[in-house]
N, C-alpha and C. Protein backbone atom coordinates (compact mmCIF):
# COMPACT_ATOMS: atom_id res chain seq x y z
N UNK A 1 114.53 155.39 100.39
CA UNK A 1 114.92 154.15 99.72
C UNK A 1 115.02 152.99 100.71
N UNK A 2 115.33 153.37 101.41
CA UNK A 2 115.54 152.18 103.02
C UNK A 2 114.48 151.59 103.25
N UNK A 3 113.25 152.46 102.94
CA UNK A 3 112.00 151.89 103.74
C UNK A 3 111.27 150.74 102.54
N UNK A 4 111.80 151.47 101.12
CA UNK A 4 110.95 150.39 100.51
C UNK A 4 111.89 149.02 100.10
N UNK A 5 113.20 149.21 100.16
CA UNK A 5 113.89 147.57 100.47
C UNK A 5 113.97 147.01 101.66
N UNK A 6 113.31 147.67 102.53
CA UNK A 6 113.02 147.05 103.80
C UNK A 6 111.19 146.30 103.43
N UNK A 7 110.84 147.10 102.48
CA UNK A 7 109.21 146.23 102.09
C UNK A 7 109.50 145.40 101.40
N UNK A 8 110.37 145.33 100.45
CA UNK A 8 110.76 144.60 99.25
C UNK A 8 111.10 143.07 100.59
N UNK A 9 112.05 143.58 101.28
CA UNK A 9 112.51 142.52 101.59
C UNK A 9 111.52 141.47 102.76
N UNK A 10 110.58 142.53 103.09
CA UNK A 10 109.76 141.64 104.03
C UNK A 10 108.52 141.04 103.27
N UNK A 11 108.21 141.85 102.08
CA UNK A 11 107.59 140.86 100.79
C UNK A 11 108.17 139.48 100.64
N UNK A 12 109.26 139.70 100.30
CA UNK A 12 109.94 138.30 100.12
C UNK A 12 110.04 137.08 101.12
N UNK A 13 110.24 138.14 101.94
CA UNK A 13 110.35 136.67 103.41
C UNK A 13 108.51 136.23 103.38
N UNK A 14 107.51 137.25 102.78
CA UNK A 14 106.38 136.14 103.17
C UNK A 14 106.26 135.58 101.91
N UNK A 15 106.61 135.81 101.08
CA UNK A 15 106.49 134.99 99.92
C UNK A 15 107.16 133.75 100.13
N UNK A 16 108.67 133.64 100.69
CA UNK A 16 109.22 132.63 100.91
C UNK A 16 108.48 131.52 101.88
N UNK A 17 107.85 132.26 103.25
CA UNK A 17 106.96 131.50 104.41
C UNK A 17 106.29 130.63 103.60
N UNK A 18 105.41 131.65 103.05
CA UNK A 18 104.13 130.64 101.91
C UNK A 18 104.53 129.73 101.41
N UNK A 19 105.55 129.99 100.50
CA UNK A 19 105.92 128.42 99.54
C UNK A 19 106.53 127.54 100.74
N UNK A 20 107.07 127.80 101.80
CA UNK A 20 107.61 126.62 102.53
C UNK A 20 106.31 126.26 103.30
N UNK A 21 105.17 126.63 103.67
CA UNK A 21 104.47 126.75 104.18
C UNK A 21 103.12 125.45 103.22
N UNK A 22 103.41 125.83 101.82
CA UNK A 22 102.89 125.58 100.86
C UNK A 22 103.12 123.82 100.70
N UNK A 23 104.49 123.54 100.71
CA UNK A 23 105.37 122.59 100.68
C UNK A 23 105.57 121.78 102.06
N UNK A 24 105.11 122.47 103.36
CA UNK A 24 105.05 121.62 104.10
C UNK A 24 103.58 121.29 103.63
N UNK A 25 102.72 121.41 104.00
CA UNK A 25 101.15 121.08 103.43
C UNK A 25 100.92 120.16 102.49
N UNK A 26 101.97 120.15 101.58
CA UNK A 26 101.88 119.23 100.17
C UNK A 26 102.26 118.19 101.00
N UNK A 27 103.52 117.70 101.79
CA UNK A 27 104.16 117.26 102.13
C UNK A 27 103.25 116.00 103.32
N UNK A 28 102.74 116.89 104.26
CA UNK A 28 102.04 116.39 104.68
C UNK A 28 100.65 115.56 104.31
N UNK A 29 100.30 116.06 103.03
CA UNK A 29 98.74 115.84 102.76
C UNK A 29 99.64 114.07 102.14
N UNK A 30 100.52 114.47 101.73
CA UNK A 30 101.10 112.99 101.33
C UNK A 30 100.95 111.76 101.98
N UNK A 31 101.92 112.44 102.93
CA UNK A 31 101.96 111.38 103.91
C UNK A 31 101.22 110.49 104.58
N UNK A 32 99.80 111.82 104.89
CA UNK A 32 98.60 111.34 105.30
C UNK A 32 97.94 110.01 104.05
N UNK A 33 97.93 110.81 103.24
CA UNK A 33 97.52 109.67 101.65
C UNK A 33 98.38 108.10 101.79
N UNK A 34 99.42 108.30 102.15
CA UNK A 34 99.78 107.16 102.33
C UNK A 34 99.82 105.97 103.06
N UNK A 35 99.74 107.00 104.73
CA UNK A 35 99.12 106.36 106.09
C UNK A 35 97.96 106.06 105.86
N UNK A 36 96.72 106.39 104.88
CA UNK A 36 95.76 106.13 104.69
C UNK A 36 95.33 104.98 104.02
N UNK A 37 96.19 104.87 102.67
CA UNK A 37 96.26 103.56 102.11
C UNK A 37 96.85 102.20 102.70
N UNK A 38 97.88 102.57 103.98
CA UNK A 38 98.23 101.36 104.04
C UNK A 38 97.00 101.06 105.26
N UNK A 39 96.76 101.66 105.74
CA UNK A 39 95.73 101.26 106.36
C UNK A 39 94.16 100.62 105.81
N UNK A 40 93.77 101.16 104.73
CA UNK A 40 92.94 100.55 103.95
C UNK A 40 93.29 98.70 103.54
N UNK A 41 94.49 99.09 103.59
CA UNK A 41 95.06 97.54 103.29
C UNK A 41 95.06 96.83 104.40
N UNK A 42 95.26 97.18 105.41
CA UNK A 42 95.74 96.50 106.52
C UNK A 42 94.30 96.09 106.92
N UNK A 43 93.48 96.91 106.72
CA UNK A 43 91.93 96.81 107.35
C UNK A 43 91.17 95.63 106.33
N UNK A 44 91.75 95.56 105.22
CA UNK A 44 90.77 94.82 104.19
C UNK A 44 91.91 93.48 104.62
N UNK A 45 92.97 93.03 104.55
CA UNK A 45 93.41 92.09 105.00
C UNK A 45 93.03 91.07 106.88
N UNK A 46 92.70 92.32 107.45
CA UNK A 46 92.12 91.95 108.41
C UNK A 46 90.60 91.48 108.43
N UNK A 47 89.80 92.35 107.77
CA UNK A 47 88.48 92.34 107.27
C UNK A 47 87.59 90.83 106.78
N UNK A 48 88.22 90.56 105.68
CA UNK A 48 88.35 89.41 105.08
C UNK A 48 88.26 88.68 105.74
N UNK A 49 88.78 87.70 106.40
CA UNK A 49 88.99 86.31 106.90
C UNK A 49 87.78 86.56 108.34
N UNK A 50 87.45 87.66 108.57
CA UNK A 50 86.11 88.24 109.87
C UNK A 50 85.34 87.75 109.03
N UNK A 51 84.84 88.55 108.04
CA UNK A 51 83.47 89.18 107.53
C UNK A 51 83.60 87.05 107.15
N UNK A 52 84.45 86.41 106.50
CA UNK A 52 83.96 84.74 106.34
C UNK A 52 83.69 84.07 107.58
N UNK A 53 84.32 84.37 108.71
CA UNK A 53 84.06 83.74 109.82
C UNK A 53 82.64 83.95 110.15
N UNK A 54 82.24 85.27 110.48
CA UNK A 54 81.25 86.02 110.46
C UNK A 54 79.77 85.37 109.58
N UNK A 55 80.40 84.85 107.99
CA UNK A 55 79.14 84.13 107.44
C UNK A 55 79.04 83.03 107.99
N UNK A 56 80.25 82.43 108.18
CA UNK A 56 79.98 80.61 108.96
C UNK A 56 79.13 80.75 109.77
N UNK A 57 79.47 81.64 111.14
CA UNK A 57 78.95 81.32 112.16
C UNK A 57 77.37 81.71 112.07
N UNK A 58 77.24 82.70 111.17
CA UNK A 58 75.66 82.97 110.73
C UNK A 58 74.71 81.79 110.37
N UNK A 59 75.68 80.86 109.48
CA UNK A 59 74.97 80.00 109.25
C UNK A 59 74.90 78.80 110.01
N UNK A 60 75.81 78.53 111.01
CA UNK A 60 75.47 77.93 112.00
C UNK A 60 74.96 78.22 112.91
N UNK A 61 74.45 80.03 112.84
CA UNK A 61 73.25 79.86 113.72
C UNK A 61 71.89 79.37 113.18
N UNK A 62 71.79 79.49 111.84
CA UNK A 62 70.67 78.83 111.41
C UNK A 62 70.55 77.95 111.30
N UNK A 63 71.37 76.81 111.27
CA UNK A 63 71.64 75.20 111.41
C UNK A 63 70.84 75.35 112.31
N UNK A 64 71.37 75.63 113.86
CA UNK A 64 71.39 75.66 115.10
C UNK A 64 69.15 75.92 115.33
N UNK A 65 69.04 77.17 114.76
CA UNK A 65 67.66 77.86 114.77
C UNK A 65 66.64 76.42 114.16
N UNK A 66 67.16 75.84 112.99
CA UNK A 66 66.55 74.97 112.05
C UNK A 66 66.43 73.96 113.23
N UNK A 67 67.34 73.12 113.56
CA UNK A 67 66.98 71.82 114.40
C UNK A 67 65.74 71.77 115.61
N UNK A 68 66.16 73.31 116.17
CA UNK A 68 65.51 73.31 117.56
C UNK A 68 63.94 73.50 116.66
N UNK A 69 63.75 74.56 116.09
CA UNK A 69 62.38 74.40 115.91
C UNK A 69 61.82 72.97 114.68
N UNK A 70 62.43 71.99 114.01
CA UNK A 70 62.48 70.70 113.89
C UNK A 70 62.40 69.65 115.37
N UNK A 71 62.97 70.40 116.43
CA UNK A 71 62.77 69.62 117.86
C UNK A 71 61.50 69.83 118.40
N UNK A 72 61.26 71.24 117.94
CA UNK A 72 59.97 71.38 119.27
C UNK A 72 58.64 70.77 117.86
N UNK A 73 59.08 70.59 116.79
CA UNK A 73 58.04 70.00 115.98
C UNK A 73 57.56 68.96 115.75
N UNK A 74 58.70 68.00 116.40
CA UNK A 74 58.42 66.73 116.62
C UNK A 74 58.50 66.11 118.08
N UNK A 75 58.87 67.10 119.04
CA UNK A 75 57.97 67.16 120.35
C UNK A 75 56.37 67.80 120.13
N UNK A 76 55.99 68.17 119.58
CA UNK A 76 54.43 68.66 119.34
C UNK A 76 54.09 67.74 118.75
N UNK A 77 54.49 66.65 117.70
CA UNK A 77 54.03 65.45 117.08
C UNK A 77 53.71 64.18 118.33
N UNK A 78 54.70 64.40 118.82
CA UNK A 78 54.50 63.40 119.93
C UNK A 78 53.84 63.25 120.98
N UNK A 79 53.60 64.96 120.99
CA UNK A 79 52.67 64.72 121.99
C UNK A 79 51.00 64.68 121.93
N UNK A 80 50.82 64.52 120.45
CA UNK A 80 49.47 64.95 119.61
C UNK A 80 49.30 62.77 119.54
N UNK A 81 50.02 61.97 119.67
CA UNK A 81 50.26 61.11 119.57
C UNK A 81 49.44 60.33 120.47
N UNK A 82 48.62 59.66 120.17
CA UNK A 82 47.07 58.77 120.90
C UNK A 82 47.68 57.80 121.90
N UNK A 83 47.37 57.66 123.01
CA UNK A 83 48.38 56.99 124.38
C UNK A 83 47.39 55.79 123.92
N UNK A 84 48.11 54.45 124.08
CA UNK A 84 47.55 53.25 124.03
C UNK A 84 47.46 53.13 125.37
C-alpha cells in the first residue's frame, strides 16, 4: 500500500508542476503580447512623423534633380547659341 500512495502522490506533484508550469507559460505568453503591442505603438508613433519627413525630403530631392538638369539644359542652349 505504501508504494502505490507514494505513486499516487508523486502523480500528483507532476500533475500539480504541469498546471503551474502551464500557468507560468500562459502568464508569460501574456506579457510578451503586451510588450509586443506597446511596442507596435511606440514604433508606429515613432514611424509616422519619419516615413513624412522621409517623403519631403524625397521630394526635395527631385526639386533638387529637376533644376540641375533644367541647368545643364539651358547651359546646352547657350552654348548652341551663334557668337556675334
Amino acid at each position: 500500500m505504501n508504494n502505490k500512495e507514494s505513486e499516487q502522490e508523486i502523480d500528483l506533484r507532476i500533475a500539480r508542476i504541469k498546471n503551474e508550469l502551464a500557468e507560468a507559460e500562459a502568464r508569460l505568453k501574456n506579457e510578451i503580447a503586451e510588450i509586443l503591442a506597446r511596442l507596435k505603438k511606440e514604433l508606429a508613433e515613432v514611424e509616422a512623423p519619419l516615413k513624412k519627413e522621409l517623403a519631403e525630403a524625397e521630394l526635395q530631392r527631385g526639386y533638387i534633380r529637376a533644376a540641375a538638369r533644367q541647368k545643364e539644359i539651358l547651359k546646352g542652349l547657350l552654348e548652341q547659341k551663334p557668337r556675334a
